[in-house]
Protein backbone atom coordinates (compact mmCIF):
# COMPACT_ATOMS: atom_id res chain seq x y z
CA UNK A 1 99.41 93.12 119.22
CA UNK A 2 97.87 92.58 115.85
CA UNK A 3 94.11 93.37 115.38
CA UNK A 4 92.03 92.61 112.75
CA UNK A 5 91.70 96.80 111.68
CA UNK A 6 95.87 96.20 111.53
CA UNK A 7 95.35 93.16 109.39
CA UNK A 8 92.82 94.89 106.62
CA UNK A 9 94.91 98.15 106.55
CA UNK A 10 97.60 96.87 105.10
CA UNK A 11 95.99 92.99 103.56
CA UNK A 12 93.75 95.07 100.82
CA UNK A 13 96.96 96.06 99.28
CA UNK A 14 97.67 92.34 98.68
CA UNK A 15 93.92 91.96 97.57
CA UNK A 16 94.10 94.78 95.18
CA UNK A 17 97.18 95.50 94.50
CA UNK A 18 96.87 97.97 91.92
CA UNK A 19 95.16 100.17 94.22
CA UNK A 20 98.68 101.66 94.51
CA UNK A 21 98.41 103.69 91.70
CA UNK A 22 95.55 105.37 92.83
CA UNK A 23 96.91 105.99 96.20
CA UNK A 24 99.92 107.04 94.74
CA UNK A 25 98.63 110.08 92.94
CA UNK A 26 96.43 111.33 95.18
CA UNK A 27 99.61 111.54 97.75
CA UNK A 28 101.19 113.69 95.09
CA UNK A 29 103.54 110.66 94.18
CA UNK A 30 103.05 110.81 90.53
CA UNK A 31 104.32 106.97 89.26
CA UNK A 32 103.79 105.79 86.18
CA UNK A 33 101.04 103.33 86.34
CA UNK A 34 102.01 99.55 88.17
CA UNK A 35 101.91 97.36 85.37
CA UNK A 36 101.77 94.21 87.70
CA UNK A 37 102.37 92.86 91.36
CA UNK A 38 104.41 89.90 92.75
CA UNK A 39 103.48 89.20 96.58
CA UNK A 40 106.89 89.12 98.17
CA UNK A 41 107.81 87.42 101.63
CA UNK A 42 107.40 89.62 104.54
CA UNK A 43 109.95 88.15 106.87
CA UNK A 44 113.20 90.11 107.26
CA UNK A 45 114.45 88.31 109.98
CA UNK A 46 118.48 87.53 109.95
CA UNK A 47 120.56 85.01 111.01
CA UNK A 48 120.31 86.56 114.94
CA UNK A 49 117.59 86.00 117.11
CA UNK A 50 115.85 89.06 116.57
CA UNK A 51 112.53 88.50 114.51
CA UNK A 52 110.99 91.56 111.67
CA UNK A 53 108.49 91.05 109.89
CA UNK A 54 106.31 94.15 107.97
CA UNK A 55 102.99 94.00 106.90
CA UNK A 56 102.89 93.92 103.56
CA UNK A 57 105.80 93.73 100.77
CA UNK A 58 104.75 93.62 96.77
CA UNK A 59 107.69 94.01 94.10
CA UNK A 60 105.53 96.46 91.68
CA UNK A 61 106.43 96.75 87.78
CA UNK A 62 105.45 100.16 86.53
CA UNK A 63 104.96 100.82 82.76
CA UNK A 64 107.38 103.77 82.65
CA UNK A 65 109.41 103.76 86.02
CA UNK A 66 110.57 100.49 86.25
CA UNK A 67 110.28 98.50 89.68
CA UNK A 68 110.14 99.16 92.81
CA UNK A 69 109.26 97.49 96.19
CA UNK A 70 106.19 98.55 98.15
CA UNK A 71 106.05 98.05 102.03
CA UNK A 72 102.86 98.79 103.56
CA UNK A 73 102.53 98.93 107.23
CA UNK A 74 99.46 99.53 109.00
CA UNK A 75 99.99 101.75 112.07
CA UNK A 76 97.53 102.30 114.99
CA UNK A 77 99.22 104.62 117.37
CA UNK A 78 102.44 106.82 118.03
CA UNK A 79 105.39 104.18 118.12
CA UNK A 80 108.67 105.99 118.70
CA UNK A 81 110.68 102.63 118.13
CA UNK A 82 108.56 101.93 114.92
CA UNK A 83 111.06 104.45 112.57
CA UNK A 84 113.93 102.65 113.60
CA UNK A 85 112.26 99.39 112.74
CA UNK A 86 111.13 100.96 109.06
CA UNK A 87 114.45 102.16 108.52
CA UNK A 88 116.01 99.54 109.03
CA UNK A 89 113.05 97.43 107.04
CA UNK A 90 114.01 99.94 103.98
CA UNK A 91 117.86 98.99 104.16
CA UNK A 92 118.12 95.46 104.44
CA UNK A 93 115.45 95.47 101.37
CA UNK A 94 117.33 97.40 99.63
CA UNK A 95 119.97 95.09 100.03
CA UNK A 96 118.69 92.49 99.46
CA UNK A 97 116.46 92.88 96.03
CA UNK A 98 118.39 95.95 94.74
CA UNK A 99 115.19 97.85 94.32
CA UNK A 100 114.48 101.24 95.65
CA UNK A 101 111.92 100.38 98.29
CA UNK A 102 109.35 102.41 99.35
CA UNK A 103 107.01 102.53 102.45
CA UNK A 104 103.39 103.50 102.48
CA UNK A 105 101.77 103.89 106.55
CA UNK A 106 98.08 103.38 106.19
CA UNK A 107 96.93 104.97 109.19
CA UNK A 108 93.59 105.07 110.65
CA UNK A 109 93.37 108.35 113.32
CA UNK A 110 94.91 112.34 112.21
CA UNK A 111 97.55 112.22 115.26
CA UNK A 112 99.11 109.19 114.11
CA UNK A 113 99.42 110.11 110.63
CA UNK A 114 101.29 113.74 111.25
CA UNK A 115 103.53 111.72 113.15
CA UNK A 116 104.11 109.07 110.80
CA UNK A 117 104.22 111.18 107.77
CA UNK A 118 107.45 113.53 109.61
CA UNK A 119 110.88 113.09 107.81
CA UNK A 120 113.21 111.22 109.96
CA UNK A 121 116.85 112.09 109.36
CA UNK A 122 119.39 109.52 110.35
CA UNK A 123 123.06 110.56 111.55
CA UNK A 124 124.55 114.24 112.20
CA UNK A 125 121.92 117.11 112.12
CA UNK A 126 124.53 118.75 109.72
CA UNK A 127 124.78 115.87 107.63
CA UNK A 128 121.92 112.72 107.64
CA UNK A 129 123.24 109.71 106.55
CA UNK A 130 119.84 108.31 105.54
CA UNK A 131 116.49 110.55 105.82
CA UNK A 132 113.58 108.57 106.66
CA UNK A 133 110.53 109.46 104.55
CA UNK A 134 107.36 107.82 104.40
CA UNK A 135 104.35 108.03 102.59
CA UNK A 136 101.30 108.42 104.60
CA UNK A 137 97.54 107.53 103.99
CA UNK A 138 95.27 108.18 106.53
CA UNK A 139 91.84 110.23 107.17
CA UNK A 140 93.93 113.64 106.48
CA UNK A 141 94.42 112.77 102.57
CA UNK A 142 92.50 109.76 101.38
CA UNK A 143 88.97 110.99 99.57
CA UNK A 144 85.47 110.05 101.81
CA UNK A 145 83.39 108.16 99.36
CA UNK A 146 79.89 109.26 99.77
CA UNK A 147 78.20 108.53 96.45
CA UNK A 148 77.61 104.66 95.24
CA UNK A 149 78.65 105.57 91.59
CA UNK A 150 82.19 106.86 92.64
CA UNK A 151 82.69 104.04 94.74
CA UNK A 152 81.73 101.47 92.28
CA UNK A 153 84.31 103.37 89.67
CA UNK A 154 86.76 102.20 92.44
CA UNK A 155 85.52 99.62 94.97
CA UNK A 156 89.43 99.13 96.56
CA UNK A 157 89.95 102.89 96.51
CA UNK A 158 86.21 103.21 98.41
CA UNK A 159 87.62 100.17 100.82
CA UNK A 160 90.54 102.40 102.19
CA UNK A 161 88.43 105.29 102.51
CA UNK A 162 86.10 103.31 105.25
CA UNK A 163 89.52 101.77 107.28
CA UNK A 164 90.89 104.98 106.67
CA UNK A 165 87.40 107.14 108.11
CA UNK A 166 86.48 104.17 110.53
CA UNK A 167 86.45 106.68 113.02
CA UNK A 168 85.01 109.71 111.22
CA UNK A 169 81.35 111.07 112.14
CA UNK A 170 79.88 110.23 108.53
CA UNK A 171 81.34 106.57 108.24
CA UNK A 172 77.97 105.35 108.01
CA UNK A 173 77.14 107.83 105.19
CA UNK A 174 80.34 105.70 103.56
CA UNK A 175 79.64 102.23 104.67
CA UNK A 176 75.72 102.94 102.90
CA UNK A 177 77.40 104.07 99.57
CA UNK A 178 79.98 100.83 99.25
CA UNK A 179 77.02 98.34 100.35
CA UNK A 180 75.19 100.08 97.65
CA UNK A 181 78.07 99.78 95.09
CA UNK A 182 78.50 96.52 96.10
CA UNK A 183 74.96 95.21 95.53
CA UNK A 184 75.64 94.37 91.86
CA UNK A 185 79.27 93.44 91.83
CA UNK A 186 80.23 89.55 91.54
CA UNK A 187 80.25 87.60 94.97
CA UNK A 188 84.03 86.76 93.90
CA UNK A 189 84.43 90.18 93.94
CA UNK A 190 82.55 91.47 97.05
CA UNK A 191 83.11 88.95 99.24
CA UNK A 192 86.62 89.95 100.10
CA UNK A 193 85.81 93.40 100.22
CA UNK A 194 83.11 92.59 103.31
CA UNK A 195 85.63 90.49 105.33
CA UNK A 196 88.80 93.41 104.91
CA UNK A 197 85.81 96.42 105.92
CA UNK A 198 84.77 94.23 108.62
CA UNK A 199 88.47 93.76 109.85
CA UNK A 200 89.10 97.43 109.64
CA UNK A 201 86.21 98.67 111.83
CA UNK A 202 87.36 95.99 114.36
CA UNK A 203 85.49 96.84 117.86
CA UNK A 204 84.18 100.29 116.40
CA UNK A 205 80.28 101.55 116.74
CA UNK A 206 80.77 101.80 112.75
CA UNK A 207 81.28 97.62 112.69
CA UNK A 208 77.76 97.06 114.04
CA UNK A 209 76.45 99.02 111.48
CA UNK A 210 78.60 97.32 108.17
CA UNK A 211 76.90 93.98 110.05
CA UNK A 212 73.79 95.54 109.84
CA UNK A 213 73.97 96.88 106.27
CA UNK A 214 75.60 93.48 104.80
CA UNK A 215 72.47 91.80 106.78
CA UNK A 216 70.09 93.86 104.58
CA UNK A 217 71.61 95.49 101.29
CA UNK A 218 73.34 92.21 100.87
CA UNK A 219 71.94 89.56 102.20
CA UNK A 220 71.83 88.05 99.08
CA UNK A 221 75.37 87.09 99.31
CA UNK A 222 76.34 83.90 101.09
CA UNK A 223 79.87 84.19 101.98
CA UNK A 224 81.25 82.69 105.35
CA UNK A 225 81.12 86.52 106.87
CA UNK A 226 77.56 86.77 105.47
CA UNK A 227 76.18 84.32 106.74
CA UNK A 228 77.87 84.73 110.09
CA UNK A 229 76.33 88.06 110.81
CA UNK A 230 72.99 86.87 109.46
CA UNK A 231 73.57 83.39 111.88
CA UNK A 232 74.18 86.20 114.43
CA UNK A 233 70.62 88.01 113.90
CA UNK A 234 68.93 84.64 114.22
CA UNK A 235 70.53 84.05 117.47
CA UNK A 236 69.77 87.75 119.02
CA UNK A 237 66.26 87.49 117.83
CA UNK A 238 66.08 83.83 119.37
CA UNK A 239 67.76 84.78 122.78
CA UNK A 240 65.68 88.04 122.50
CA UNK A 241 62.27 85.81 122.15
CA UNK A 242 62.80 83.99 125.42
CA UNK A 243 63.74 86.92 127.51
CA UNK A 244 60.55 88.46 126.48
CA UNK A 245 58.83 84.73 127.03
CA UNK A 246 60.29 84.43 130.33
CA UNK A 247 60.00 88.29 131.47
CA UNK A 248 55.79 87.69 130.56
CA UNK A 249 56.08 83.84 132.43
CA UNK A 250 56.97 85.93 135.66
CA UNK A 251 54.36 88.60 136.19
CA UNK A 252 51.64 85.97 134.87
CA UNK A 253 52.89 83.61 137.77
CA UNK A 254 52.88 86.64 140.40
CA UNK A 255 49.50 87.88 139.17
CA UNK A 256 48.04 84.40 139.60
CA UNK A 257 49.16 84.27 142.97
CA UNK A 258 48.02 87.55 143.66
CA UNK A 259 51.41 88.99 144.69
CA UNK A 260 51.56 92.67 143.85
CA UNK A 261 53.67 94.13 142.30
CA UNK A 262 54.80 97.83 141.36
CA UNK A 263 55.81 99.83 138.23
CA UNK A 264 59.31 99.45 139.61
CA UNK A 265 59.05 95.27 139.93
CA UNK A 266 57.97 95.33 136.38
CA UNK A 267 60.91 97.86 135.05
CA UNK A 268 63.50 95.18 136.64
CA UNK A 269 61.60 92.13 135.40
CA UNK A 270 61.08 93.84 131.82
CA UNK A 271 64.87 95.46 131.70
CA UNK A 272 66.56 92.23 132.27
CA UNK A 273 68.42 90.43 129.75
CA UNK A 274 69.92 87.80 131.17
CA UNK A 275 68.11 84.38 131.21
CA UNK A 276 69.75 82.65 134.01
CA UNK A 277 68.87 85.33 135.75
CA UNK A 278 65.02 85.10 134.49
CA UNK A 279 65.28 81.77 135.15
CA UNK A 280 65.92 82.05 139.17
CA UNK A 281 63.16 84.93 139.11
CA UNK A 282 61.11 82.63 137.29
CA UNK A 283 61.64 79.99 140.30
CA UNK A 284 61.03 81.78 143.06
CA UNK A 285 57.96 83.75 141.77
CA UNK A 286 55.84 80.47 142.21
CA UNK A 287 57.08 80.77 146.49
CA UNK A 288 57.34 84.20 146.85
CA UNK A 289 54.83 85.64 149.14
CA UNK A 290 56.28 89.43 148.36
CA UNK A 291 57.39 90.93 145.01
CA UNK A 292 60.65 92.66 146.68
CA UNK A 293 61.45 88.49 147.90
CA UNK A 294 62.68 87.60 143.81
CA UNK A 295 65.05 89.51 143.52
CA UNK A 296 67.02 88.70 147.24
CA UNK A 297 70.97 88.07 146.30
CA UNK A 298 70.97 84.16 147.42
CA UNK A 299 67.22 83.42 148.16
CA UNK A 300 66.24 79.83 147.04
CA UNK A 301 62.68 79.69 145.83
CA UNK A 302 61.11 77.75 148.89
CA UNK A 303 58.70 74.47 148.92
């Protein structure tokens, strides 16, 4: 299933495509620099009814090494079948562009990146007819960007490193130095580069926290994610408003009526969040002739 983490993994490399050269060197490749990027189509499905499609493909012109295509696939977990499918996706485009391909696995958690970045040899032990051999960037090998002023030297290379460390202890230490790089960059700019960290975090503790920091450090920005987070807010402190309204409605009613109540009815009656819940409480507080009586599974507040 594709996730949104899936999606920015492998999408900034079509945002920023010559983030490649950057990657490139720091995984010991040592290209020449890419001169320019053509977005290629990613569907490398044949005439047969079986469907493959990679991530990302970009036919990159280097100033010194010629061309050469880039697939970037954005890999979660351990997927035995997957270096079939990647062999296979380096053949037929081979094949078909007569380009020596080349396949970069952007990889999010240490486990899955020692077992993506393992050679894979194809045919007899004594003699591979193909050896599989991918590059791999992952939380192992791609730098954590701490400081604002390195990650504004490279906001794409400071993207990767959060999908990269989405899971690592200090991602929030990260997240604070890109929403601080990003505070004086152009919206055209920094817009994209909210929506792909937001993607990569997906359902991570570290997402609430990019929400939080965009809602603050730049909440001068008015992109669609922007103001979605900051619509968010509104809501929660709205919804958060009544509760506290309607918690407060229902002791005032019991204390009116002179039904007591203990430090344990008020925990319940404070603690709840839920306002159809409130609601029913609220109801049967003006009947009740006991505290314990609200919160009976199925009561109806009487005449």
């Amino acid at each position: 299933m594709v996730t949104s983490s899936h999606e920015a993994a492998h999408r900034i490399f079509q945002e920023h495509p010559g983030l490649f050269s950057g990657v490139s060197q720091i995984l010991g490749l040592g290209l020449s620099p890419i001169a320019s990027v053509t977005v290629l189509p990613t569907d490398l499905t044949e005439a047969r009814p079986v469907e493959r499609r990679i991530d990302t493909l970009l036919r990159c012109e280097t100033e010194g090494d010629g061309s050469f295509l880039l697939a970037v696939e954005a890999q979660g977990k351990k997927d035995p079948d997957k270096t079939g499918s990647w062999a296979y996706y380096l053949s037929y485009l081979y094949a078909k562009y007569r380009l020596p391909p080349l396949l970069l696995v952007v990889c999010q958690d240490r486990a899955t990146a020692e077992w993506a970045e393992q050679p894979v040899h194809i045919g007899p032990p004594r003699w591979p007819a193909l050896t599989l051999r991918p590059l791999v960037a992952g939380p192992q090998n791609m730098p954590s960007i701490k400081d604002p002023a390195e990650a504004r030297k490279d906001l794409a290379l400071a993207t990767l490193s959060v999908i990269t460390h989405a899971d690592d202890p200090d991602v929030g230490v990260i997240l604070k130095a890109l929403s601080k790089a990003l505070q004086d960059t152009p919206e055209a700019v920094a817009d994209p580069i909210v929506e792909l960290i937001s993607q990569g975090l997906g359902k991570r503790p570290a997402a609430q926290h990019w929400r939080n920091l965009v809602a603050t450090d730049l909440s001068f920005y008015i992109s669609p994610i922007s103001e979605e987070i900051r619509d968010e807010g509104r809501a929660e402190g709205r919804a958060q408003g009544l509760v506290e309204e309607r918690s407060r409605a229902i002791l005032t009613v019991l204390e009116k009526r002179s039904v007591a109540t203990t430090d344990d009815h008020r925990e319940r009656i404070a603690t709840c969040t839920d306002l159809d819940v409130l609601g029913v409480w609220l109801d049967r507080a003006f009947a009740v002739t006991s505290a314990d009586e609200l919160f009976i599974e199925g009561s109806e507040p009487q005449d």
